[in-house]
C-alpha atoms as a PDB file:
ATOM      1  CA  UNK A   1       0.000   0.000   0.000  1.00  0.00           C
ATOM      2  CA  UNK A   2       1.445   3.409  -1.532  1.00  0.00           C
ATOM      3  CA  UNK A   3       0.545   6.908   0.744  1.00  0.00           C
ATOM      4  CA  UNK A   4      -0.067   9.906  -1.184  1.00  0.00           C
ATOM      5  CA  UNK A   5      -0.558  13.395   0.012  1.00  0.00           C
ATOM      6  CA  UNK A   6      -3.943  14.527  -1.065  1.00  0.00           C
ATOM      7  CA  UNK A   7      -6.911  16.650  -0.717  1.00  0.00           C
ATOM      8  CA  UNK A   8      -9.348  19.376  -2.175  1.00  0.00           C
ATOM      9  CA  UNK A   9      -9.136  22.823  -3.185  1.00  0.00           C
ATOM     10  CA  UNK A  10     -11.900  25.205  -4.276  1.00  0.00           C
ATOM     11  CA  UNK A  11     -10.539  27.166  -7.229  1.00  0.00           C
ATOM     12  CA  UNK A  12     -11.178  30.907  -8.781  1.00  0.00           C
ATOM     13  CA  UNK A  13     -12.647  31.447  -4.782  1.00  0.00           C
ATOM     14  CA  UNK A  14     -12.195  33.647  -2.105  1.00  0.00           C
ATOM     15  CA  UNK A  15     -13.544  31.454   0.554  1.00  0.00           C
ATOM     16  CA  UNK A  16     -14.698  27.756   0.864  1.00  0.00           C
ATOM     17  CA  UNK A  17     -16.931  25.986  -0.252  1.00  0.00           C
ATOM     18  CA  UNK A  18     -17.402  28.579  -4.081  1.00  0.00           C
ATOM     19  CA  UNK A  19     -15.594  28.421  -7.472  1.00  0.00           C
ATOM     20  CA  UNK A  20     -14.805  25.073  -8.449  1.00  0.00           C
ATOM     21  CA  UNK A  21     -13.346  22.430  -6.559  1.00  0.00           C
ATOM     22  CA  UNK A  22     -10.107  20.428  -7.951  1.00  0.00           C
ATOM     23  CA  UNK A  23      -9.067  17.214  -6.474  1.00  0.00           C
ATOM     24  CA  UNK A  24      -5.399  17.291  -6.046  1.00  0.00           C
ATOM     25  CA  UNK A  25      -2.916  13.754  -5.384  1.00  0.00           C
ATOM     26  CA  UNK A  26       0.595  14.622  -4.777  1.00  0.00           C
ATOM     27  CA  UNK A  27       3.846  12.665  -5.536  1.00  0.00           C
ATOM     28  CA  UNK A  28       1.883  10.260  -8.176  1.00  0.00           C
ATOM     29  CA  UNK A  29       4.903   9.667 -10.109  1.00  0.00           C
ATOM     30  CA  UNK A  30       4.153   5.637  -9.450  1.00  0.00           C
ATOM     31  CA  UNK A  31       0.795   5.214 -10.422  1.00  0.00           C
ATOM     32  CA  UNK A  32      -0.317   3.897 -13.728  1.00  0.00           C
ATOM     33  CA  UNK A  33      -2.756   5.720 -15.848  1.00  0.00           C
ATOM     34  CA  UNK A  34      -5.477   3.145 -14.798  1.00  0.00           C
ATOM     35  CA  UNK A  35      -4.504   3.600 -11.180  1.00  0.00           C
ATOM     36  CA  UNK A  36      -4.851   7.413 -11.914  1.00  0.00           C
ATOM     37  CA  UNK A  37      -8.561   7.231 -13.573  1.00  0.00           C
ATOM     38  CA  UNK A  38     -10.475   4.923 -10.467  1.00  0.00           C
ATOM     39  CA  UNK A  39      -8.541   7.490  -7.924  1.00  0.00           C
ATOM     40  CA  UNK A  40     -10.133  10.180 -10.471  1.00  0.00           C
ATOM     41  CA  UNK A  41     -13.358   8.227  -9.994  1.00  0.00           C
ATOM     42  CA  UNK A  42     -13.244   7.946  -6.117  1.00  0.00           C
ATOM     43  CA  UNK A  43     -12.701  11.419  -5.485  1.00  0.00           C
ATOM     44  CA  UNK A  44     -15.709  12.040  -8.134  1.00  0.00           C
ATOM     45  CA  UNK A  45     -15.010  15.760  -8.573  1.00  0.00           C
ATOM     46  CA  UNK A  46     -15.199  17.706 -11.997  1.00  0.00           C
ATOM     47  CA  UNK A  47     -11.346  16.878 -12.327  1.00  0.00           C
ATOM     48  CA  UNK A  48      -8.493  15.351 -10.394  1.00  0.00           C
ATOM     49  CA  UNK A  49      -4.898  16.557 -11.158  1.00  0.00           C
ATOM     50  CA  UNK A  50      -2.064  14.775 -10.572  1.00  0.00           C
ATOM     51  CA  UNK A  51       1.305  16.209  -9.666  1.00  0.00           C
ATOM     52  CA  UNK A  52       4.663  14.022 -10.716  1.00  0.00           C
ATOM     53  CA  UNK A  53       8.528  14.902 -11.642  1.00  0.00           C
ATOM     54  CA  UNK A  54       9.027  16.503 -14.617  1.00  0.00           C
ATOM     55  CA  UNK A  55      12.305  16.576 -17.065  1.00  0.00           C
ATOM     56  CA  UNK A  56      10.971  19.490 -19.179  1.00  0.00           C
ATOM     57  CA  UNK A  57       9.419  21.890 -16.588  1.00  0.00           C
ATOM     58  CA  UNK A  58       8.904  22.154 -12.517  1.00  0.00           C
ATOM     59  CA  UNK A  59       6.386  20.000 -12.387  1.00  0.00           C
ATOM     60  CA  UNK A  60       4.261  17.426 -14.590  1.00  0.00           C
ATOM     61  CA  UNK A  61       0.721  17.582 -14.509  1.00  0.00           C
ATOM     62  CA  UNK A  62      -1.974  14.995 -15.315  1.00  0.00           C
ATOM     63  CA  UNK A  63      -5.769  15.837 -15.355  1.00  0.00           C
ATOM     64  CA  UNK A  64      -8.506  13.397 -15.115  1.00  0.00           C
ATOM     65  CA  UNK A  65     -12.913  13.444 -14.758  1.00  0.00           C
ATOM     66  CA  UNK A  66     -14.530  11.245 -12.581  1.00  0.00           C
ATOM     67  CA  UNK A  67     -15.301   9.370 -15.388  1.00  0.00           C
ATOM     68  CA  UNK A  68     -11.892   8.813 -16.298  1.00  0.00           C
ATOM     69  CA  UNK A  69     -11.651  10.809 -19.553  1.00  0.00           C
ATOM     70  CA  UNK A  70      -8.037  12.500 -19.801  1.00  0.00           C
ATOM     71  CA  UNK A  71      -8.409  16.920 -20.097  1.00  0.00           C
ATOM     72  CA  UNK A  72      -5.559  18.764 -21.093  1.00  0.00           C
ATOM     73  CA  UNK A  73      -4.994  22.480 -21.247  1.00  0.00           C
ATOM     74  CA  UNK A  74      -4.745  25.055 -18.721  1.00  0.00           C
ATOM     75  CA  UNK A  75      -7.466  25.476 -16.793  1.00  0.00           C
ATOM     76  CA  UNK A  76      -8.519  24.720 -12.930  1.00  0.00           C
ATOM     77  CA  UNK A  77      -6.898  22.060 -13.326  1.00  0.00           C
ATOM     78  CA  UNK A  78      -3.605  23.229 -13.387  1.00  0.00           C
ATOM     79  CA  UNK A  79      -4.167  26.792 -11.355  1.00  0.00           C
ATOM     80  CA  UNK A  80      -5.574  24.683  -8.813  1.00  0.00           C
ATOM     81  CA  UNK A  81      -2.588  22.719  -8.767  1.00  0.00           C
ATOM     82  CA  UNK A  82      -0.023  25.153  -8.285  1.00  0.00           C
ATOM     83  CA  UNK A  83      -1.928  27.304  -5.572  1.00  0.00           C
ATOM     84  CA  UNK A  84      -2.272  23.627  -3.514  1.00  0.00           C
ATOM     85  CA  UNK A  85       1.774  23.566  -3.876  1.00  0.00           C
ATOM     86  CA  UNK A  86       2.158  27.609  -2.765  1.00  0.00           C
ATOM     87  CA  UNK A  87      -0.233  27.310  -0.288  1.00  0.00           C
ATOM     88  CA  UNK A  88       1.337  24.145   1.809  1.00  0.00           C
ATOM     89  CA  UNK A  89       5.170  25.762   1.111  1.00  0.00           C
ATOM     90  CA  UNK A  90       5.921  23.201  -1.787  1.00  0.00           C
ATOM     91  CA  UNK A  91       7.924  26.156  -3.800  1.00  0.00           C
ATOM     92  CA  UNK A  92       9.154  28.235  -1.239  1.00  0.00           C
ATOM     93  CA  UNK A  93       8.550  32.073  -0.812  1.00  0.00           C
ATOM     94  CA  UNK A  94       5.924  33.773  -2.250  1.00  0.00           C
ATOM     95  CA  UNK A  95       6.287  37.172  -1.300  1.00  0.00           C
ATOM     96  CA  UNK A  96       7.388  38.293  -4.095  1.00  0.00           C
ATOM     97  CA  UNK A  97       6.003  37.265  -8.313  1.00  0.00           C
ATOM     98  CA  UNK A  98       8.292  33.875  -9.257  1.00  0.00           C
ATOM     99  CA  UNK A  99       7.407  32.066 -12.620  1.00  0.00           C
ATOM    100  CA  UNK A 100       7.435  28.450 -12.607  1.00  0.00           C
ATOM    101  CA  UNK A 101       6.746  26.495 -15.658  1.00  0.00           C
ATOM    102  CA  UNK A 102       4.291  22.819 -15.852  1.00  0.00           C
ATOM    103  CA  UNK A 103       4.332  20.072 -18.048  1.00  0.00           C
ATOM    104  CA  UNK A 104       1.009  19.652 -19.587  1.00  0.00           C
ATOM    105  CA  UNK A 105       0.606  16.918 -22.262  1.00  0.00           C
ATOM    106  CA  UNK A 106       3.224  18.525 -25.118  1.00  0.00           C
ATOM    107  CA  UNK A 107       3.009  21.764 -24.055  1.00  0.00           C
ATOM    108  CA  UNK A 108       5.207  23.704 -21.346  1.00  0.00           C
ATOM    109  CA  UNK A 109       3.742  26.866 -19.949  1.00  0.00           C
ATOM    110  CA  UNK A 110       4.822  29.427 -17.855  1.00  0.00           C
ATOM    111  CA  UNK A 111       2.658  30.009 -14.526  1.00  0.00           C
ATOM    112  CA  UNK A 112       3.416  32.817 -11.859  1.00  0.00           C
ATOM    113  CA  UNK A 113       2.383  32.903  -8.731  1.00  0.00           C
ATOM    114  CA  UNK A 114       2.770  35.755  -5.616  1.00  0.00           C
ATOM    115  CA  UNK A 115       1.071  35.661  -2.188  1.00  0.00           C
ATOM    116  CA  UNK A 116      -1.412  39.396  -2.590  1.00  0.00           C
ATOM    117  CA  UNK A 117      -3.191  39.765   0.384  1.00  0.00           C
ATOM    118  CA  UNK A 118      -2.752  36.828   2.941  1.00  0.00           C
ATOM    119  CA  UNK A 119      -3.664  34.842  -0.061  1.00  0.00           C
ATOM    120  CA  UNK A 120      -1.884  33.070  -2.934  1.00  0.00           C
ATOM    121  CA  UNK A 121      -2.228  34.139  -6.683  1.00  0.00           C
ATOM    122  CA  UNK A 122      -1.449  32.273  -9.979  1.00  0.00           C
ATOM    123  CA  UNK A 123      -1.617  33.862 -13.621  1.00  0.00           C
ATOM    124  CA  UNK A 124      -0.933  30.786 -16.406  1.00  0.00           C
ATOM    125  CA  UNK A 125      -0.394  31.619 -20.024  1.00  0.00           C
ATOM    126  CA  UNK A 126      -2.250  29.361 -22.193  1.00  0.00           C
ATOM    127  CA  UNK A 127      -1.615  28.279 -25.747  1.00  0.00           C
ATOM    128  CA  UNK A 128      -2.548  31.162 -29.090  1.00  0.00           C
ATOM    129  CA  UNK A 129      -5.679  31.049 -30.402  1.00  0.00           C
ATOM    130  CA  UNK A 130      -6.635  28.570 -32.989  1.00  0.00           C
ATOM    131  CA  UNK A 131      -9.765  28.921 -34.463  1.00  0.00           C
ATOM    132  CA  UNK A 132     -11.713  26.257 -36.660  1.00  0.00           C
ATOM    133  CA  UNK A 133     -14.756  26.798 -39.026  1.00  0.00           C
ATOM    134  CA  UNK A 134     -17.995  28.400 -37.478  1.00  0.00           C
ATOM    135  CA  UNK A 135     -21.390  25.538 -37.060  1.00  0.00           C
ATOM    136  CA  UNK A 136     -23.697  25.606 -39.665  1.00  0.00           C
ATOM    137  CA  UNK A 137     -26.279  24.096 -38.062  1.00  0.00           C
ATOM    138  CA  UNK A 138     -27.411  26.883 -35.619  1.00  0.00           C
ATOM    139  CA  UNK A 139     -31.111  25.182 -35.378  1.00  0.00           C
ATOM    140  CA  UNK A 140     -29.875  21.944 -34.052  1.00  0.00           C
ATOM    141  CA  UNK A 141     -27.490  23.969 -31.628  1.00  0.00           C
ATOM    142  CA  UNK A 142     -30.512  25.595 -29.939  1.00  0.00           C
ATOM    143  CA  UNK A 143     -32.482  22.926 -29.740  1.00  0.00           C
ATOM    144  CA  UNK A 144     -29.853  21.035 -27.983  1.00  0.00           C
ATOM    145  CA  UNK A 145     -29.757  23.427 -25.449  1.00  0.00           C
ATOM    146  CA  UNK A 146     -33.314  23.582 -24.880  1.00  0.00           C
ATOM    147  CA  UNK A 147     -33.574  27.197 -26.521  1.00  0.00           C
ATOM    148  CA  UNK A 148     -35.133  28.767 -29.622  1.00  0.00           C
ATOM    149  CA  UNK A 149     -33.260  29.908 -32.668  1.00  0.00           C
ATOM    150  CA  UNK A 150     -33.756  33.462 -31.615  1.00  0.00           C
ATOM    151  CA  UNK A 151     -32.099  33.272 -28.021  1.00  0.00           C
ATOM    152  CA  UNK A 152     -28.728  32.749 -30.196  1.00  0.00           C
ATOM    153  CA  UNK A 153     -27.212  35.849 -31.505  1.00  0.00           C
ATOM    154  CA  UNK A 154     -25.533  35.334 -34.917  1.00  0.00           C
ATOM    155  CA  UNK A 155     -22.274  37.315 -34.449  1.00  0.00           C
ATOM    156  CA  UNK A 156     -19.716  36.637 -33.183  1.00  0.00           C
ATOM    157  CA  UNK A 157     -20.741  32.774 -34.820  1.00  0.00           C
ATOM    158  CA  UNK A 158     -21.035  29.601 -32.694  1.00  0.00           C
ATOM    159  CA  UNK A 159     -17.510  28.279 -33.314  1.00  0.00           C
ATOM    160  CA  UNK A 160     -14.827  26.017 -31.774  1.00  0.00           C
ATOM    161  CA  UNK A 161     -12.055  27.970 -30.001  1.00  0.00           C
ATOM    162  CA  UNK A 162      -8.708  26.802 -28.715  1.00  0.00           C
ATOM    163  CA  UNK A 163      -5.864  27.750 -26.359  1.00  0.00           C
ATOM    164  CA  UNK A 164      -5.098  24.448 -25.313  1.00  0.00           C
ATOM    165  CA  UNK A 165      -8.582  22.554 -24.968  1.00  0.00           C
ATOM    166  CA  UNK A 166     -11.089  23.056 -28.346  1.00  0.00           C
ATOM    167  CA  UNK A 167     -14.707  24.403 -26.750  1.00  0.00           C
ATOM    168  CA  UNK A 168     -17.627  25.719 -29.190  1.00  0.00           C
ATOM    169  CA  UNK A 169     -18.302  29.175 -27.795  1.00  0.00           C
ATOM    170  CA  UNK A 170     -21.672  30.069 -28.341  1.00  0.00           C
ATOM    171  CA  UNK A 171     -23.258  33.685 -27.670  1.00  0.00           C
ATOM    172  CA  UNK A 172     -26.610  34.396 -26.283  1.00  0.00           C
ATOM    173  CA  UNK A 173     -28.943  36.928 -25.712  1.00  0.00           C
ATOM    174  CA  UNK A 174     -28.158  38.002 -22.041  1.00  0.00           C
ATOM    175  CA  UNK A 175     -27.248  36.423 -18.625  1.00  0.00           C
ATOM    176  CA  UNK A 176     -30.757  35.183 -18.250  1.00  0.00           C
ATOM    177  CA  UNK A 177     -30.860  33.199 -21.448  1.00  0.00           C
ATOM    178  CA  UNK A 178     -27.981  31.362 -20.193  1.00  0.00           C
ATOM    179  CA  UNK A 179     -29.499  30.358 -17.268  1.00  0.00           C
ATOM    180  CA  UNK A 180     -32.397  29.165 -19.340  1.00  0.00           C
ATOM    181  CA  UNK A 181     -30.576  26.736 -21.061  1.00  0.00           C
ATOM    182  CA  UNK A 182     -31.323  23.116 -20.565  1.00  0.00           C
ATOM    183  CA  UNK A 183     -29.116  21.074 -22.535  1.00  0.00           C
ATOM    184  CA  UNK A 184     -30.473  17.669 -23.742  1.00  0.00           C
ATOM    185  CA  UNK A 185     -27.092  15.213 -23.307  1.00  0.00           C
ATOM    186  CA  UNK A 186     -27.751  13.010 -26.614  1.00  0.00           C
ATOM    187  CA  UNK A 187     -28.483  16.492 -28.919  1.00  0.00           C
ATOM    188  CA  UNK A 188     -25.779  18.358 -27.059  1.00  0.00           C
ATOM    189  CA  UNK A 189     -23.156  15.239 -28.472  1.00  0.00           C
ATOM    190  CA  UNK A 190     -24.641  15.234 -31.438  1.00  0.00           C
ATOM    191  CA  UNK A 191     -23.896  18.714 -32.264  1.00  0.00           C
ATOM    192  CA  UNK A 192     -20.439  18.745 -31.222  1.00  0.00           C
ATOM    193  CA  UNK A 193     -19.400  15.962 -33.278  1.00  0.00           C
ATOM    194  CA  UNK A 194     -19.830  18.006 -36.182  1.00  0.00           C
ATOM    195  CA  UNK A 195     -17.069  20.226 -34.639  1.00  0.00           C
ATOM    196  CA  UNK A 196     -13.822  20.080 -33.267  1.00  0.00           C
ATOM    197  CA  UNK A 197     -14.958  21.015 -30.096  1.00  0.00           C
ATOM    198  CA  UNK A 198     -14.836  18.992 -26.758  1.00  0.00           C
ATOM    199  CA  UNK A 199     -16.978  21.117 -24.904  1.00  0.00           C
ATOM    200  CA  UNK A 200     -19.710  23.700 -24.994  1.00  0.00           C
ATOM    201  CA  UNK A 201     -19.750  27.346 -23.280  1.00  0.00           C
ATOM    202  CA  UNK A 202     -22.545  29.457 -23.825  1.00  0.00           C
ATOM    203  CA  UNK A 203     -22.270  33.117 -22.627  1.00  0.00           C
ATOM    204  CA  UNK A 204     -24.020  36.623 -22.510  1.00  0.00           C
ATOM    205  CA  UNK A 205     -21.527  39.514 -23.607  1.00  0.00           C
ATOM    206  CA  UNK A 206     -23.031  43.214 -23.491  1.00  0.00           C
ATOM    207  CA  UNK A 207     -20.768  45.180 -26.103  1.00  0.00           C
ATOM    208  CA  UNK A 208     -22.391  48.192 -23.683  1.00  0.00           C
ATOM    209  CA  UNK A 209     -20.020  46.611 -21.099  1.00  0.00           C
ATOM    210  CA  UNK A 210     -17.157  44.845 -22.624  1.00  0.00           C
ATOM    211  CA  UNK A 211     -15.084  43.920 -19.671  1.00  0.00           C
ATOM    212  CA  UNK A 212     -17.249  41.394 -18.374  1.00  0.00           C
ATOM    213  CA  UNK A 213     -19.073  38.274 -19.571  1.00  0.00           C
ATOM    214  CA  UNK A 214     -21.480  35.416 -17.926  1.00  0.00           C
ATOM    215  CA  UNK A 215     -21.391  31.546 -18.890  1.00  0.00           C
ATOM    216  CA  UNK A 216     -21.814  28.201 -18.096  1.00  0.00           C
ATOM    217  CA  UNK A 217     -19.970  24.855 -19.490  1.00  0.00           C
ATOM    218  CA  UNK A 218     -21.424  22.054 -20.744  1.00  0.00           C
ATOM    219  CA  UNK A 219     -18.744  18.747 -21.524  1.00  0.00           C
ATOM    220  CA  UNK A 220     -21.082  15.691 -22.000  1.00  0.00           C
ATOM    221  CA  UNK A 221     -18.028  14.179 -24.126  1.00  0.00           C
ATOM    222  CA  UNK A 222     -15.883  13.827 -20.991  1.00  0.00           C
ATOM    223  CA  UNK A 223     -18.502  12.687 -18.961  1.00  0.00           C
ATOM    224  CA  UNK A 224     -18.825  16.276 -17.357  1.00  0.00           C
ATOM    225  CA  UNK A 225     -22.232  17.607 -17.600  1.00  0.00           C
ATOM    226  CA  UNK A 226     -22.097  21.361 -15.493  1.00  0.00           C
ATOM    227  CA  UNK A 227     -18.896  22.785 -14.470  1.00  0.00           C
ATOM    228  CA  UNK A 228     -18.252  25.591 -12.199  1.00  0.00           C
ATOM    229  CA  UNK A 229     -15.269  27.565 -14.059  1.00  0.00           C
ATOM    230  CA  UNK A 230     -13.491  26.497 -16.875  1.00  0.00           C
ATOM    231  CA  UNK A 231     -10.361  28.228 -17.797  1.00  0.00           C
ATOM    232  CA  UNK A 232      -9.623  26.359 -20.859  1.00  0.00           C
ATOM    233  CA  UNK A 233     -12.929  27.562 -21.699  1.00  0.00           C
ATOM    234  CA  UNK A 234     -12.543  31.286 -20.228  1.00  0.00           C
ATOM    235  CA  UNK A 235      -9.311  31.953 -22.267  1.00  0.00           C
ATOM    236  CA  UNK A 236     -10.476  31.268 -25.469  1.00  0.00           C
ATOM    237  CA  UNK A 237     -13.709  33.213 -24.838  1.00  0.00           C
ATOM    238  CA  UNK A 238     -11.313  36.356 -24.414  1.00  0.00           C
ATOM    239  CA  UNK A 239      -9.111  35.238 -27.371  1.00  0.00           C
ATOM    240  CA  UNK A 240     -12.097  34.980 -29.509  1.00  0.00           C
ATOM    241  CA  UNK A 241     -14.066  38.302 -28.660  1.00  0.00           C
ATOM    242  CA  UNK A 242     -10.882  39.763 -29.136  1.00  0.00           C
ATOM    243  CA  UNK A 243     -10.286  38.480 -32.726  1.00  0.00           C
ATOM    244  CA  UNK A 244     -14.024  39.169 -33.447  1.00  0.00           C
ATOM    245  CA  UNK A 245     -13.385  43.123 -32.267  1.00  0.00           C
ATOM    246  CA  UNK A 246     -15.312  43.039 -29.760  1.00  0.00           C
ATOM    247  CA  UNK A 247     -13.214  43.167 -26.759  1.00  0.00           C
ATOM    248  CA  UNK A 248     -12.143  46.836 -26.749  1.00  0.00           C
ATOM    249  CA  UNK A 249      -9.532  46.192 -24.155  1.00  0.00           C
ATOM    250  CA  UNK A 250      -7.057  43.279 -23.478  1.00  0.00           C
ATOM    251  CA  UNK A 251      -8.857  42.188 -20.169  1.00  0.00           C
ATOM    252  CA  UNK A 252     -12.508  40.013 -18.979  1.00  0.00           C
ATOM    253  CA  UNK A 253     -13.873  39.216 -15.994  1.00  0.00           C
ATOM    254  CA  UNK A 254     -16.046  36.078 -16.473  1.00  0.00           C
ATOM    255  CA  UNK A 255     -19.164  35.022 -14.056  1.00  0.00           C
ATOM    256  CA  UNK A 256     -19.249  31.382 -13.779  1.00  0.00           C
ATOM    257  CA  UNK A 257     -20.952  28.851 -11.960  1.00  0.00           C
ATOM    258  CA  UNK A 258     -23.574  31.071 -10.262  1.00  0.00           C
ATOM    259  CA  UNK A 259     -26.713  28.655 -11.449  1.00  0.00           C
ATOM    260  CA  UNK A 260     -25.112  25.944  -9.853  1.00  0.00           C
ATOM    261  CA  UNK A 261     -24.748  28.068  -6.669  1.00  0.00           C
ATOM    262  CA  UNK A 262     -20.516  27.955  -6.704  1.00  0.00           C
ATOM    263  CA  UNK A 263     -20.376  31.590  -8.744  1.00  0.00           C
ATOM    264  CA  UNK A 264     -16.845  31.910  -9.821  1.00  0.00           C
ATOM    265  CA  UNK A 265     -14.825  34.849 -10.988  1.00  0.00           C
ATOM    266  CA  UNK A 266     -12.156  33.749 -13.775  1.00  0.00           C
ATOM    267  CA  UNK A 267      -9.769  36.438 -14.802  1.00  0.00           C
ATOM    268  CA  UNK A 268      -8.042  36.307 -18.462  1.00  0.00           C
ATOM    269  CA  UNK A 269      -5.479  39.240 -19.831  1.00  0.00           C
ATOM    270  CA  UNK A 270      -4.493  39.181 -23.172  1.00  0.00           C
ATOM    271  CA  UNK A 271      -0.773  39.642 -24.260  1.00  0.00           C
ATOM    272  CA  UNK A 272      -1.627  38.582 -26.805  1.00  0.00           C
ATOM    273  CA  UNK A 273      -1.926  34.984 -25.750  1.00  0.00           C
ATOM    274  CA  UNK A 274      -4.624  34.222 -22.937  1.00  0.00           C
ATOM    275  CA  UNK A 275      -3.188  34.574 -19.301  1.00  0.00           C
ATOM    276  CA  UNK A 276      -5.994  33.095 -16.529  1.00  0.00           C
ATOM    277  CA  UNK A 277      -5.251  34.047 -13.045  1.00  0.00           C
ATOM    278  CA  UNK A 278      -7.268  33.658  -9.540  1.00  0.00           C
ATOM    279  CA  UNK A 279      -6.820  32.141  -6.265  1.00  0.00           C
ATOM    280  CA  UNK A 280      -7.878  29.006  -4.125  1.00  0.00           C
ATOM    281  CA  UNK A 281      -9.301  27.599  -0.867  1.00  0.00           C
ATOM    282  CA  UNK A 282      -7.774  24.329   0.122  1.00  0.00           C
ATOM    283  CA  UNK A 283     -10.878  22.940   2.037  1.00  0.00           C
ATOM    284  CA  UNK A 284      -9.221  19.236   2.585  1.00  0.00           C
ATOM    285  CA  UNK A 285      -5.638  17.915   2.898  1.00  0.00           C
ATOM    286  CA  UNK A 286      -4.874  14.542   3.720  1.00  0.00           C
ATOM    287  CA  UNK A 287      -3.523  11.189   3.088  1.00  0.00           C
ATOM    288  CA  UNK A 288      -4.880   8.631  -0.186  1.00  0.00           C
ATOM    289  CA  UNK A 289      -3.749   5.105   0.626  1.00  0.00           C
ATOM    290  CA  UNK A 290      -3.808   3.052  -2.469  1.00  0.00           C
END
């Protein structure tokens, strides 16, 4: 019997028990991939990451649903990651900004992190936008998410967007139009297989106020129906308004989660390539015998 360091930590939140929590196993250099996907199923959270030696960056991470479909990019799962190292002393001081780099499938990206206020901050760079072509069939879209044609505006188009995960980012009418939606599973699938996309974000974005945006996630392809805040979903949203000239400056502040009662604030910058950054409550820490 192997014991790991383990535990829970609520990520893009201020206090416990909001944003979205991330299962976290330490030191899992040992355990195979199928070992990883039932510990991914007993913890039964949106995603598990896994945190090994790396000969290409600081650390290696590995990112797994409950269902034991394998996410990449850089989302909660890694930001959650490296605020469980800062905040248990894994990577020394914090007082001042240090950039540390992780290991995520082929990619190596930069991540800094700086203690601001009592509390521990990460901002990851993900990947450059790459766009592929726009859904045709908007009719099939809306009816997959339980809304009429009308409820989805036309511009910018429902289209896959990528900085390190491929999500179909689809713009509605306002904030309560999102909330509206009701996705049906087998439709939802159904559309996204004509697309590149893994997932499915739909969001409200007021051009009257353009540094802010509201959305929910939808990933029945991974076995992940709702999810709380999704920063390989948030970045490209940024990327993409920002391509479509509608972002007038290089910043958005993204509602997420709020339906589902664990509202979450995910931060991206632009430079030009996404950079997602907010903090973390570890709300368990303990020991995974396996």
């Amino acid at each position: 019997m192997v014991e790991l360091i383990a535990g829970l930590i609520d990520v893009f939140a201020d206090a416990p028990l909001t944003g979205n929590p991330l299962a976290v196993v330490q030191g899992a250099d040992d355990l195979t991939e199928a070992e990883m996907r039932r510990i991914a199923g007993e913890f039964n959270q949106a995603e598990t990451t896994f945190i090994m030696r790396s000969t290409r960056a600081d650390w290696k991470l590995r990112s797994f649903t409950a269902s034991g479909a394998e996410v990449s990019g850089a989302g909660h799962n890694a930001l959650g990651a490296w605020l469980w190292l800062g905040e248990h002393g894994d990577l020394g001081s914090l007082a001042t900004a240090r950039i540390f780099h992780q290991e995520i499938g082929a990619d190596v990206l930069p991540i800094e992190l700086a203690m601001i206020g009592g509390q521990i901050h990460g901002r990851m760079r993900q990947s450059s936008l790459k766009l592929s072509a726009p859904l045709d069939d908007v009719p099939a879209l809306a009816a997959a998410l339980g809304l009429d044609r009308c409820d989805l505006l036309a511009e910018p188009r429902p289209r896959p967007a990528d900085t390190g995960a491929a999500h179909l980012m689809v713009r509605l009418q306002d904030a309560a139009t999102v909330d509206r939606a009701r996705p049906d599973a087998g439709k939802l699938l159904a559309v996204l297989k004509q697309t590149a996309a893994e997932g499915c974000y739909v969001y409200a974005f007021d051009a009257e106020a353009p540094g802010t945006a509201y959305a929910r996630f939808f990933n029945p392809t991974v076995g992940l129906w709702e999810d709380a805040a999704t920063g390989t979903a948030a970045g490209p949203l940024a990327a993409y308004l920002a391509a479509s000239g509608y972002l007038k400056g290089n910043e958005l502040a993204i509602e997420q989660g709020t339906k589902m009662g664990r509202r979450s604030i995910l931060r991206v910058r632009l430079t030009p390539d996404p950079e997602l950054s907010g903090a973390g409550v570890v709300v368990l820490r303990g020991v995974l015998r396996v």
